[in-house]
Each structure stands twice: as structure tokens, then as C-alpha cells.
Protein backbone atom coordinates (compact mmCIF):
# COMPACT_ATOMS: atom_id res chain seq x y z
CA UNK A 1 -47.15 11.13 90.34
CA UNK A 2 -43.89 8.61 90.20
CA UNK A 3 -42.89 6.46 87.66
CA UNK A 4 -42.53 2.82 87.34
CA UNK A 5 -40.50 0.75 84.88
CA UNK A 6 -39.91 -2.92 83.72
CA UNK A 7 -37.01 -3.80 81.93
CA UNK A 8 -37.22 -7.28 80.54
CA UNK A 9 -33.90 -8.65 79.49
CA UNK A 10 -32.88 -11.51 77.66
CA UNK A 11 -30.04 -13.26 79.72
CA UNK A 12 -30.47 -16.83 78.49
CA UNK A 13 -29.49 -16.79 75.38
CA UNK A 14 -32.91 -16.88 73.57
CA UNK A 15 -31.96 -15.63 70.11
CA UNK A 16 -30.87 -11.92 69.80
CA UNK A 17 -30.27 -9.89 72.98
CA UNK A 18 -32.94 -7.06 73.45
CA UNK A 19 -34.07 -4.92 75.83
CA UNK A 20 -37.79 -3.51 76.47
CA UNK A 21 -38.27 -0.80 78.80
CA UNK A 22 -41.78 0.45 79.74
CA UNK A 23 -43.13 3.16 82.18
CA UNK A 24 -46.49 3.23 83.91
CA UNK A 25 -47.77 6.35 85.86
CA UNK A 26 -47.56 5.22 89.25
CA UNK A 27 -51.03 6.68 91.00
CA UNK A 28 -52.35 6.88 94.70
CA UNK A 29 -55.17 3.92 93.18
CA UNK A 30 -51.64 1.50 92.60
CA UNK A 31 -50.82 1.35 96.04
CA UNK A 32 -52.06 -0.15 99.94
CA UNK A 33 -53.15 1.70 103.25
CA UNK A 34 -49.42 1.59 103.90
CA UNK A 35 -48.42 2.93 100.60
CA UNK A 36 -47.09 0.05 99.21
CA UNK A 37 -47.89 -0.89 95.51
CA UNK A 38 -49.97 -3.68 95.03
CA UNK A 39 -48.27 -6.91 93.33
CA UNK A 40 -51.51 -7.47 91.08
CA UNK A 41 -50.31 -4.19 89.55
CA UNK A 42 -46.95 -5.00 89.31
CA UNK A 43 -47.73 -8.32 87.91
CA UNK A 44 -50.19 -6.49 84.99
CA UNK A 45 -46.99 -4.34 83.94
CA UNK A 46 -45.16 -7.25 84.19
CA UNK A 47 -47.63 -8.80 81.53
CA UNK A 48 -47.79 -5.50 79.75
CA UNK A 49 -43.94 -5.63 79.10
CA UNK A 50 -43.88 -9.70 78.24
CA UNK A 51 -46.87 -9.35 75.65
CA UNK A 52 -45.09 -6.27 74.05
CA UNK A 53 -42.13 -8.54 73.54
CA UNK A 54 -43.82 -11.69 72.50
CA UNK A 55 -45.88 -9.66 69.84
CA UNK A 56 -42.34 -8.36 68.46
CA UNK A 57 -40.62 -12.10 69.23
CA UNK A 58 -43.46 -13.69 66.69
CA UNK A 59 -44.57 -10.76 64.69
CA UNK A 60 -48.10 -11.26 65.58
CA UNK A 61 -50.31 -8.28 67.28
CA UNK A 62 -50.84 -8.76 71.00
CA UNK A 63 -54.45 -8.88 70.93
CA UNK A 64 -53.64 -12.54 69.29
CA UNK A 65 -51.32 -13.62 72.15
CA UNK A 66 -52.39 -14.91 75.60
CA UNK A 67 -49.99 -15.60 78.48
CA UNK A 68 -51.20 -18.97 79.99
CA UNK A 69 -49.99 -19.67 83.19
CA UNK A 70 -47.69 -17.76 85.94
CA UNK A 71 -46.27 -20.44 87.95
CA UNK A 72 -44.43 -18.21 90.33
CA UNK A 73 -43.55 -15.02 91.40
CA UNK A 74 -41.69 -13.30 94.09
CA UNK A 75 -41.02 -9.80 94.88
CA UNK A 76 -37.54 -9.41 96.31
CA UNK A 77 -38.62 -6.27 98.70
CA UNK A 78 -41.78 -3.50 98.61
CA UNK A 79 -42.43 -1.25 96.29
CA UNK A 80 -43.13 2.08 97.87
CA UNK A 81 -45.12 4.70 95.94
């Protein structure tokens, strides 16, 4: 069992500073035959961590928020488990 965290920052000025910091359970079903994690599960904690902070942004429970669109993404290296 490792752990995995996202730490969303706000670095562009977008009303008060804040900082949101959520760990997952990293299991042997999150990762590749070469023991990678997969990005799809990256990208859902990613989610995870931005609907958490939208909810508190606009006061509104996260079952009434709904990310759109992704236009890109890029890992900068792997992410061994």
C-alpha cells in the first residue's frame, strides 16, 4: 500500500490563496504490467481534488458540479507504484 497526493494550488491570483491536499490509497489495481500508475487514475484524483475545491469555491455540493471539458494534460515523468 503507498500513498498518492494532489495538491492543487492557486498561483494565478484567483481570489484567496488556498491549498487542497488529498490522498488516495495507491493499490496493485492503479497501476500497468510495468508497474506504472495509470493516467486515467491520476486524472480521476485529479478531478477528485478540482471538484472538492470548486464545491468550496461556489458553496454548492459536488454532486451539483460537473467538470466539462479537459483540453490537455501531460504527465511530466511516470508514476511508479
Amino acid at each position: 500500500e503507498m500513498k498518492a497526493s494532489t495538491l492543487v494550488k492557486n498561483e494565478q491570483g484567483l481570489g484567496s490563496g488556498f491549498d487542497l491536499e488529498l490522498s488516495e490509497v495507491v493499490l496493485p489495481a492503479h497501476q500497468n504490467h510495468m508497474g506504472h500508475t495509470f493516467g486515467g487514475i491520476v486524472m480521476s484524483w485529479m478531478a477528485k481534488a478540482a471538484l472538492a475545491e470548486a464545491s468550496r469555491k461556489a458553496k454548492r455540493m459536488i454532486g451539483s458540479l460537473l467538470i466539462r471539458s479537459v483540453l490537455r494534460v501531460e504527465f511530466a515523468s511516470r508514476s511508479d507504484v
